[in-house]
N, C-alpha and C. Protein backbone atom coordinates (compact mmCIF):
# COMPACT_ATOMS: atom_id res chain seq x y z
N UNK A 1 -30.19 3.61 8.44
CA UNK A 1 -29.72 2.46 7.70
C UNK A 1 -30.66 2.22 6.53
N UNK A 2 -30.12 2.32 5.78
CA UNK A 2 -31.10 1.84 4.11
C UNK A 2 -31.54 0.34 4.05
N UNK A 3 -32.56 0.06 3.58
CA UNK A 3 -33.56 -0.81 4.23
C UNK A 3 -33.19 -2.05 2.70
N UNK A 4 -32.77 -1.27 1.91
CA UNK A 4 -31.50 -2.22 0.58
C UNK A 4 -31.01 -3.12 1.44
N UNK A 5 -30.17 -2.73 2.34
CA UNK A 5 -28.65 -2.92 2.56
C UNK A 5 -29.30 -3.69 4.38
N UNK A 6 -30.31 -5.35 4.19
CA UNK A 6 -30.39 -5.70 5.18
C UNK A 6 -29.01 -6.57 5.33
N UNK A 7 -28.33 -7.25 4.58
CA UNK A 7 -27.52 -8.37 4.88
C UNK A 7 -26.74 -7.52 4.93
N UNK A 8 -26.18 -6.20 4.79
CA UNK A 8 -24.38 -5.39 4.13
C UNK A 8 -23.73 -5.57 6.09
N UNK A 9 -24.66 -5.97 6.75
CA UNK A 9 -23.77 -5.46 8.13
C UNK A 9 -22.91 -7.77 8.36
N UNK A 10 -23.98 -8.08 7.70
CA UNK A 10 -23.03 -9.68 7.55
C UNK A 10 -22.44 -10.00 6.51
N UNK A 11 -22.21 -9.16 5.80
CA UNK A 11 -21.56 -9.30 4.55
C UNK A 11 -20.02 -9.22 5.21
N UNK A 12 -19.32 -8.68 5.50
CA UNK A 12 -18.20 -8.58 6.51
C UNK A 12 -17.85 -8.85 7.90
N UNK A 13 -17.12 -10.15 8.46
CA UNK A 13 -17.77 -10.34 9.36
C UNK A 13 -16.13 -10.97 9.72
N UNK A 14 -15.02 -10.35 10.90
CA UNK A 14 -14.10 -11.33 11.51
C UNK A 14 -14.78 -12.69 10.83
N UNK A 15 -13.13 -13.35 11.20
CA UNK A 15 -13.01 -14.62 11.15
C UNK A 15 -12.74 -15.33 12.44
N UNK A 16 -13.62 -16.48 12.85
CA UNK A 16 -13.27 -17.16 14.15
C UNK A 16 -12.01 -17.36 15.19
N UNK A 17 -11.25 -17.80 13.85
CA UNK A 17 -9.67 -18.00 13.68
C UNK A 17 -8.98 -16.88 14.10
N UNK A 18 -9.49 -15.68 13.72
CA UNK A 18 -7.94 -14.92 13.66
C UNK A 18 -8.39 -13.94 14.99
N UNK A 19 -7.54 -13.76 16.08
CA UNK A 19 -7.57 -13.18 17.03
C UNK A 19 -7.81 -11.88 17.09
N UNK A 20 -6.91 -11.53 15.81
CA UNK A 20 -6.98 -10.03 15.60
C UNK A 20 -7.99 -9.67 15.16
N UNK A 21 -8.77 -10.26 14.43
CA UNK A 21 -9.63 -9.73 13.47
C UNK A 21 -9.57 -8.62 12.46
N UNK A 22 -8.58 -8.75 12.22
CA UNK A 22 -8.00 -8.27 10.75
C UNK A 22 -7.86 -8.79 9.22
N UNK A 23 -8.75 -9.80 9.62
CA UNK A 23 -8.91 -10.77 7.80
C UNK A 23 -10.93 -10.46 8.16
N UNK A 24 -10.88 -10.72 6.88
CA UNK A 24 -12.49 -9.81 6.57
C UNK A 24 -13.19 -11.39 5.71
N UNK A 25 -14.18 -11.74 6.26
CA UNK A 25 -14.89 -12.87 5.65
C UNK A 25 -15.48 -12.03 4.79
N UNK A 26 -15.59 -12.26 3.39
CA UNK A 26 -16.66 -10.98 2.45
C UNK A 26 -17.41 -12.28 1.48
N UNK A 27 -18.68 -11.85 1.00
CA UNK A 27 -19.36 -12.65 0.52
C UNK A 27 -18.92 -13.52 -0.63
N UNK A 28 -18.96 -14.29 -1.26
CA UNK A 28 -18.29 -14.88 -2.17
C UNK A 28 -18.89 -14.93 -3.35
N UNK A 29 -18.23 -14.62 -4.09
CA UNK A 29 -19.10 -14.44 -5.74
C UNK A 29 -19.39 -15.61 -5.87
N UNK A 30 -20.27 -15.86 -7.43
CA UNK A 30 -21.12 -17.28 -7.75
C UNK A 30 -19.98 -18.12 -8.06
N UNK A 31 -20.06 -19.45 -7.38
CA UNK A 31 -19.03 -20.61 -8.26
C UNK A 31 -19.21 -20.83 -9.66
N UNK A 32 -21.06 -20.95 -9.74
CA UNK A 32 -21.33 -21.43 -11.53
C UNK A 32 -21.50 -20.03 -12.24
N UNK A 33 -21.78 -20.39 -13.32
CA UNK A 33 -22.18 -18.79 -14.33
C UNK A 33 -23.67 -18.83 -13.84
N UNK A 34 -24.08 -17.50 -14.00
CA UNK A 34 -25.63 -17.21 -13.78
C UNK A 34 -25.95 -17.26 -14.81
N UNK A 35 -27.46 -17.82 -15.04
CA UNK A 35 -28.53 -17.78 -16.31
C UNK A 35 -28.79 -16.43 -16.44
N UNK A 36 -28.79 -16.24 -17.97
CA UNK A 36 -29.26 -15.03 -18.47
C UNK A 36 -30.64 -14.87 -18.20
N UNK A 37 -31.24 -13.86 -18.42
CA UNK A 37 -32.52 -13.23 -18.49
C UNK A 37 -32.64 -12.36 -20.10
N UNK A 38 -33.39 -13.65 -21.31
CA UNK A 38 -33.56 -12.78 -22.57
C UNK A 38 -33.35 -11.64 -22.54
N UNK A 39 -32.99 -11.20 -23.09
CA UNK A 39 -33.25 -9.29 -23.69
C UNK A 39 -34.63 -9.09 -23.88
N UNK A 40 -35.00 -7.58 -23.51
CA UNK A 40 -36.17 -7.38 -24.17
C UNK A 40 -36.02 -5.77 -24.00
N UNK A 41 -36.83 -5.30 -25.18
CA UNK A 41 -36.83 -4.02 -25.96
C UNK A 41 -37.35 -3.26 -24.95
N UNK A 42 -36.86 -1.89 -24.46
CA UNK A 42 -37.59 -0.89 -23.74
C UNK A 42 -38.67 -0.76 -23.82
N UNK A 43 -40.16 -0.55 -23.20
CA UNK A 43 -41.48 -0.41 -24.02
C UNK A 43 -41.73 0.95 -24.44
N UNK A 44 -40.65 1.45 -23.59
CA UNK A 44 -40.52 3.43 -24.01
C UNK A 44 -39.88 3.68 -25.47
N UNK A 45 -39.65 3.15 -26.16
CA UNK A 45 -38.76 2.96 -27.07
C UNK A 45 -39.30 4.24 -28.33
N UNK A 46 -40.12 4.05 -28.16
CA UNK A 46 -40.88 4.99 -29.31
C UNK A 46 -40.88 6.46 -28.51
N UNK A 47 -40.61 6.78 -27.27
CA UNK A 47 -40.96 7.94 -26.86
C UNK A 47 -39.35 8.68 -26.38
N UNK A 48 -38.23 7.67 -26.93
CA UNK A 48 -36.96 8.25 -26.37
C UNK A 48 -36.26 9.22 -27.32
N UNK A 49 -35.52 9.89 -27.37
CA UNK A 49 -35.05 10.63 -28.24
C UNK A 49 -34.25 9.84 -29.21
N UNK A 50 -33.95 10.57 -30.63
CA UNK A 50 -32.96 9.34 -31.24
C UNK A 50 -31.72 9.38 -30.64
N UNK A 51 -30.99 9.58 -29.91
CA UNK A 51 -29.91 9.22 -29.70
C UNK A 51 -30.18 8.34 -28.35
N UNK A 52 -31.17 8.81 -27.48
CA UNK A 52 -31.09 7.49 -26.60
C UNK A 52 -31.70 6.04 -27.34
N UNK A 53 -33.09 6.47 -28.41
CA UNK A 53 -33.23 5.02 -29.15
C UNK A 53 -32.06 4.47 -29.92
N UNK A 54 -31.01 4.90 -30.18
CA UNK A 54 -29.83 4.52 -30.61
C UNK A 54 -28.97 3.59 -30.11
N UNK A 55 -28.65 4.10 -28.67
CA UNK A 55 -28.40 3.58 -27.67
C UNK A 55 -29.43 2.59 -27.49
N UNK A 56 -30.45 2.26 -27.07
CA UNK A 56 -31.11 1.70 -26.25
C UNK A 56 -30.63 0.47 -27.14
N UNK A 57 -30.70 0.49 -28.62
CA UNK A 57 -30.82 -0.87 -30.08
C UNK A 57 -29.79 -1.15 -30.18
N UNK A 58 -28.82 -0.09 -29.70
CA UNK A 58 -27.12 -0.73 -29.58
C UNK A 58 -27.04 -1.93 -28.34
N UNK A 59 -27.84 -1.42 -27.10
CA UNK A 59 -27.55 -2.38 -25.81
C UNK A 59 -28.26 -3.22 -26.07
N UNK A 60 -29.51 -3.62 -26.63
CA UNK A 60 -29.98 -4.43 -27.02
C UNK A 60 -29.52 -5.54 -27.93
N UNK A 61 -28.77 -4.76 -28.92
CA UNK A 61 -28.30 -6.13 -30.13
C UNK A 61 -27.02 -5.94 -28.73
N UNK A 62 -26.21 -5.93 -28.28
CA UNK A 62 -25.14 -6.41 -28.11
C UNK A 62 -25.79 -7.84 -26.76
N UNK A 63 -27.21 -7.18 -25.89
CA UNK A 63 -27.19 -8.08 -25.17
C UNK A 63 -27.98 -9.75 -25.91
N UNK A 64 -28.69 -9.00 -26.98
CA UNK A 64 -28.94 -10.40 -27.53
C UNK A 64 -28.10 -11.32 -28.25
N UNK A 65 -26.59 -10.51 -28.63
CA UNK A 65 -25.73 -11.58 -29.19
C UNK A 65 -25.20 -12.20 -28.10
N UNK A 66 -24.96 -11.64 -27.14
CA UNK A 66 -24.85 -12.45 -25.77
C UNK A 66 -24.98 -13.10 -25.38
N UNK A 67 -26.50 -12.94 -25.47
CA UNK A 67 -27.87 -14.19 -25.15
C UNK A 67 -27.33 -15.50 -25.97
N UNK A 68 -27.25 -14.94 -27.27
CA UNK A 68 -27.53 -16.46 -28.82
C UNK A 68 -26.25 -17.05 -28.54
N UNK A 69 -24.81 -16.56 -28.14
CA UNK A 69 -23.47 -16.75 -27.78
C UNK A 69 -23.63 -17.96 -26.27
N UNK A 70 -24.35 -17.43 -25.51
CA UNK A 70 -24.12 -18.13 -24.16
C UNK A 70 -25.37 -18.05 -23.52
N UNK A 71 -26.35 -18.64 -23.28
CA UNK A 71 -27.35 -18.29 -22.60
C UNK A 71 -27.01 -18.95 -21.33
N UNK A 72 -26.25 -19.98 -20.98
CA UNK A 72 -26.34 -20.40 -19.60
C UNK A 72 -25.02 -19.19 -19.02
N UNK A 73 -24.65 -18.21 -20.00
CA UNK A 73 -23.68 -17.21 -18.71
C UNK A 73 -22.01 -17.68 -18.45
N UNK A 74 -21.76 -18.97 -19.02
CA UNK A 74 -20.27 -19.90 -19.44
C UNK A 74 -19.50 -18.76 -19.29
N UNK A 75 -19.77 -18.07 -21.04
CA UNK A 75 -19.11 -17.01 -21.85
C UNK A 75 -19.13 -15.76 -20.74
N UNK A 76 -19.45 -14.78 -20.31
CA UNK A 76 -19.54 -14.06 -19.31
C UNK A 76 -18.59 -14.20 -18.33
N UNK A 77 -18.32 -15.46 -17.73
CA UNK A 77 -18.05 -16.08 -16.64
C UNK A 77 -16.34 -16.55 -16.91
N UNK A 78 -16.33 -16.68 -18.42
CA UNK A 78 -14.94 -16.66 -18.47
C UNK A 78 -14.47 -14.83 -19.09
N UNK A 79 -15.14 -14.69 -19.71
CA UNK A 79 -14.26 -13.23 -20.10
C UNK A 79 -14.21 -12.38 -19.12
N UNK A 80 -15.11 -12.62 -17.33
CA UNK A 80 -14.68 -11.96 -16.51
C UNK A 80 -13.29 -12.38 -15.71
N UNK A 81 -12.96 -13.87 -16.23
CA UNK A 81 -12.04 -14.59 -15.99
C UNK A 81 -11.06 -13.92 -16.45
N UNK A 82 -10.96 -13.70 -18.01
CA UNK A 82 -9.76 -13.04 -18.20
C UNK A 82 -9.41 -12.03 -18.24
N UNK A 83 -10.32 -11.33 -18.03
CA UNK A 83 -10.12 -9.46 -17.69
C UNK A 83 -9.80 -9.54 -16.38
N UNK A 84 -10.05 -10.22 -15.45
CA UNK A 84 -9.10 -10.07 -13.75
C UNK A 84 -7.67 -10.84 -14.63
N UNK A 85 -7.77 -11.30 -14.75
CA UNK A 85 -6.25 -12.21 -15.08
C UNK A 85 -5.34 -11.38 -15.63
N UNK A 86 -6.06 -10.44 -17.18
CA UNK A 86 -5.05 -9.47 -17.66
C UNK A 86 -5.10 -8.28 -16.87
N UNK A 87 -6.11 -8.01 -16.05
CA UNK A 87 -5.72 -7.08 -15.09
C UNK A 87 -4.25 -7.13 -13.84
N UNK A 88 -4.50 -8.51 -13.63
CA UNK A 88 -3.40 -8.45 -12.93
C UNK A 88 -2.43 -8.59 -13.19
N UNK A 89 -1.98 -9.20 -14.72
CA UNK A 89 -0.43 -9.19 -15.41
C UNK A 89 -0.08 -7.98 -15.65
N UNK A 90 -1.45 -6.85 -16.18
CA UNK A 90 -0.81 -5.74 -16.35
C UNK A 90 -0.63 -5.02 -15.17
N UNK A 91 -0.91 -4.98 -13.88
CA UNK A 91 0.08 -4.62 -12.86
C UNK A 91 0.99 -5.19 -12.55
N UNK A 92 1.48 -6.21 -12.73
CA UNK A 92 2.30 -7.39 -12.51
C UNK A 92 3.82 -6.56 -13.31
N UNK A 93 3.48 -6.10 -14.53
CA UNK A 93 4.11 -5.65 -15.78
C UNK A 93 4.69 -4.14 -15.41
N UNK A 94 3.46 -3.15 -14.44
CA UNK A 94 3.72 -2.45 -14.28
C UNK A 94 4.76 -1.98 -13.26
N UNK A 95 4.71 -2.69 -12.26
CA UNK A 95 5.35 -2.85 -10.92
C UNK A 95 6.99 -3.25 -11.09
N UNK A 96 6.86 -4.46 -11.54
CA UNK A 96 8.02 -4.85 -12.31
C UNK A 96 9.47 -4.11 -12.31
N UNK A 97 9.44 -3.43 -13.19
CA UNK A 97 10.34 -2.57 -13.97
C UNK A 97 10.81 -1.46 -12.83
N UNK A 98 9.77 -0.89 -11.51
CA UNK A 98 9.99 0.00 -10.76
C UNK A 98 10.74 -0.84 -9.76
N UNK A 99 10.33 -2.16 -9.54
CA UNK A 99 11.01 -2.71 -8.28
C UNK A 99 12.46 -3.21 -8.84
N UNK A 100 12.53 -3.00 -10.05
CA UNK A 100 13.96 -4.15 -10.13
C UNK A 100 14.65 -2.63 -10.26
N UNK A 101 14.46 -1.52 -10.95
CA UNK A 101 15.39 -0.14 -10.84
C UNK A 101 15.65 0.07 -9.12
N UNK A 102 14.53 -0.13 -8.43
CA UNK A 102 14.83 0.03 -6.80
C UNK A 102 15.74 -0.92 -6.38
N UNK A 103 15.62 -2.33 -6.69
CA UNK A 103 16.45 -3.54 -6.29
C UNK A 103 18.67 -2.88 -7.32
N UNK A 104 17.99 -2.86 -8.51
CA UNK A 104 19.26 -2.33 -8.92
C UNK A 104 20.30 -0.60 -8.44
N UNK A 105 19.45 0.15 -7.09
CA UNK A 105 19.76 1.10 -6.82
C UNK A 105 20.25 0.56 -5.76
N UNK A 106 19.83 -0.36 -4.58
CA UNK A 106 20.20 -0.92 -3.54
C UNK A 106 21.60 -1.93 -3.64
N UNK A 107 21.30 -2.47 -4.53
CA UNK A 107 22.46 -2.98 -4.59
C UNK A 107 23.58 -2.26 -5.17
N UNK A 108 23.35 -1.58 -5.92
CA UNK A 108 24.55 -0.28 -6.14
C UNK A 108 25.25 0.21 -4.78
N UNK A 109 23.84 0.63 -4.43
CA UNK A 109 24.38 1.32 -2.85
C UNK A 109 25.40 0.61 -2.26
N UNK A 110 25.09 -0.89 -1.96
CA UNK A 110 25.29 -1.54 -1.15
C UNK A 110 26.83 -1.98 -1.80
N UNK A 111 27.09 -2.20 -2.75
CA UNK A 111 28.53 -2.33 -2.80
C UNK A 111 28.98 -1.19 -2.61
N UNK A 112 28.96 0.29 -3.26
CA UNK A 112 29.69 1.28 -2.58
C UNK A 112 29.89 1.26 -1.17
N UNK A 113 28.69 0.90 -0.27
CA UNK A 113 28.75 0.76 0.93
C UNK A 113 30.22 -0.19 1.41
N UNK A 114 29.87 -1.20 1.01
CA UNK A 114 31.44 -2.41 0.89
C UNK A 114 32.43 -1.79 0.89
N UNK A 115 32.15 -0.91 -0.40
CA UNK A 115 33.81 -0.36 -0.54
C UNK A 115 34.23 0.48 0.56
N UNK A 116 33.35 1.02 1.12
CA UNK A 116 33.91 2.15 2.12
C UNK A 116 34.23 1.21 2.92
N UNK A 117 33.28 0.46 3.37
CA UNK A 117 34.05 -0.22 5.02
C UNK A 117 35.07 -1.15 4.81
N UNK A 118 35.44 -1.56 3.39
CA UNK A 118 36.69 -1.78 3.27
C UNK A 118 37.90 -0.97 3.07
N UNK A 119 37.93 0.16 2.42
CA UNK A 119 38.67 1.16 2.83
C UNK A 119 39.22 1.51 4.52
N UNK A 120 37.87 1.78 5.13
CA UNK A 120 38.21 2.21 6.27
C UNK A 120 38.83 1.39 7.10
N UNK A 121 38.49 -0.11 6.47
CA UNK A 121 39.19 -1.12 7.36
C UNK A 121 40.69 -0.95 7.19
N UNK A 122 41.07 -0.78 5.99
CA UNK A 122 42.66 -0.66 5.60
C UNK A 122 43.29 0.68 6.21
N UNK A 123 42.59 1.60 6.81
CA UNK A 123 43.53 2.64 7.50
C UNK A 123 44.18 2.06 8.51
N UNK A 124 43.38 1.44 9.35
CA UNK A 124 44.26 1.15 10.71
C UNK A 124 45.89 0.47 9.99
N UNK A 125 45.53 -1.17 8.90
CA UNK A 125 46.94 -1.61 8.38
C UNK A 125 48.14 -0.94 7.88
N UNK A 126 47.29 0.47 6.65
CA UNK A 126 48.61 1.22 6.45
C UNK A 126 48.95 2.55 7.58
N UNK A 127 48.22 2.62 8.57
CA UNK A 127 49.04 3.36 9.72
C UNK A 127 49.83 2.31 10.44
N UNK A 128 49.50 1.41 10.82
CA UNK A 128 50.56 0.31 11.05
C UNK A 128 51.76 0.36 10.14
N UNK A 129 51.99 0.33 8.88
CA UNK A 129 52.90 0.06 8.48
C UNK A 129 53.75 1.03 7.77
N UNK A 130 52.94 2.29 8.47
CA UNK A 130 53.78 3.49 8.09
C UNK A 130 54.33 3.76 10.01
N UNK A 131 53.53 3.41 10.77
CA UNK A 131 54.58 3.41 12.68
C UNK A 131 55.18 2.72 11.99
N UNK A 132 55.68 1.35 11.73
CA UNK A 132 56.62 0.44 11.50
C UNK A 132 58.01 0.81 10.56
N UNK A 133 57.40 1.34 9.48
CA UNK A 133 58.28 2.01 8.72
C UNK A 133 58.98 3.34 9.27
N UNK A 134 58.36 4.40 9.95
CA UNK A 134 59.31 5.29 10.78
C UNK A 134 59.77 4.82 11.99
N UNK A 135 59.70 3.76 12.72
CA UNK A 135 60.04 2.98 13.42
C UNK A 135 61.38 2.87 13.08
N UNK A 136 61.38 1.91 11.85
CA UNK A 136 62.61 1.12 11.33
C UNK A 136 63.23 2.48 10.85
N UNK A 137 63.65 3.64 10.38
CA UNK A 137 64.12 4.46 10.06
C UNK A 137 64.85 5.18 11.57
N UNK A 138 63.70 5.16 12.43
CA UNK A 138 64.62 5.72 13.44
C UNK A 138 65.46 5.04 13.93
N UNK A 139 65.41 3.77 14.14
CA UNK A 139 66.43 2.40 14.58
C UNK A 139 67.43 2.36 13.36
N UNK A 140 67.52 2.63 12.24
CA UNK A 140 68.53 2.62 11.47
C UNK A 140 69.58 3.52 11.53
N UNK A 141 68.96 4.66 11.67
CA UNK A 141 69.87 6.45 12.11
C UNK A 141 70.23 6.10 13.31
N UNK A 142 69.48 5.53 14.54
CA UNK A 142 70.53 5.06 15.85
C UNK A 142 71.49 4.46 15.97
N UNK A 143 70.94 3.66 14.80
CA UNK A 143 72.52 2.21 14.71
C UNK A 143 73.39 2.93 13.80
N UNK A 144 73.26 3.60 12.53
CA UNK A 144 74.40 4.04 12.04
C UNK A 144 74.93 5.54 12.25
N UNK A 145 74.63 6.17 13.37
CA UNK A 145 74.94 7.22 13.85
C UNK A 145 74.69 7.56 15.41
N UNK A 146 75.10 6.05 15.88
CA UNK A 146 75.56 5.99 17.73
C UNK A 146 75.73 7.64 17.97
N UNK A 147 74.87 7.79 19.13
CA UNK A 147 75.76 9.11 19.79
C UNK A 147 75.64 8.98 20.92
């Protein structure tokens, strides 16, 4: 067991409630935004290659506009807000379109289905009324040709 990972075995833990224990208590992210921690410059900075010092002054200015933007973490705290949010419209968006072609295949089905068992219902009536009709034909040839 990795000596990191003392809390990971209570991090998941049944719920009192549920008999089954098939709902998972999992830790709960922060209610407030977290305080930043300033930026500060690699001290290796002079010994990295230029493309990692490139990098390094890119992550740097982006985390200090960050910083000057939000230091109490607000800003952070909502744009993770809306990246789950548009994450989930765009599955929302994606799903969509597949379930209503499935919903519009079923119900296709399902009236053809109709039609047959209404069909089949009408055999028994027009064999009925085709006995009835050679019925009445043979009772007509009896009556007008007594023998």
């Amino acid at each position: 067991m990795n000596q990191n990972d003392k809390g990971s075995d209570q991090e998941l833990m049944p719920l009192t409630g549920d008999a089954a224990g098939q709902q998972l208590l999992t830790t709960p992210e922060p209610s407030g935004p977290t305080q930043l921690n300033p930026p500060r410059v690699d001290p290796q900075l002079t010994n990295l290659t230029p493309v990692e010092r490139a990098a390094e002054v890119l992550r740097y200015s982006v985390l200090r506009a960050e910083y000057w933007l939000s230091p109490d973490g607000v800003m952070r705290q909502r744009l993770r807000f809306a990246v789950r949010l548009w994450v989930y419209v765009m599955i929302a968006a994606l799903i969509a379109p597949s379930v209503t072609a499935v919903i519009q295949h079923v119900t296709g089905w399902a009236a053809m289905s109709a039609e047959i068992v209404g069909n089949i219902a009408q055999i028994p009536l027009g064999l009925c009324k085709f006995l009835l009709a050679c019925f009445a034909v043979v009772i007509l040839f009896r009556l007008l040709f007594r023998r």
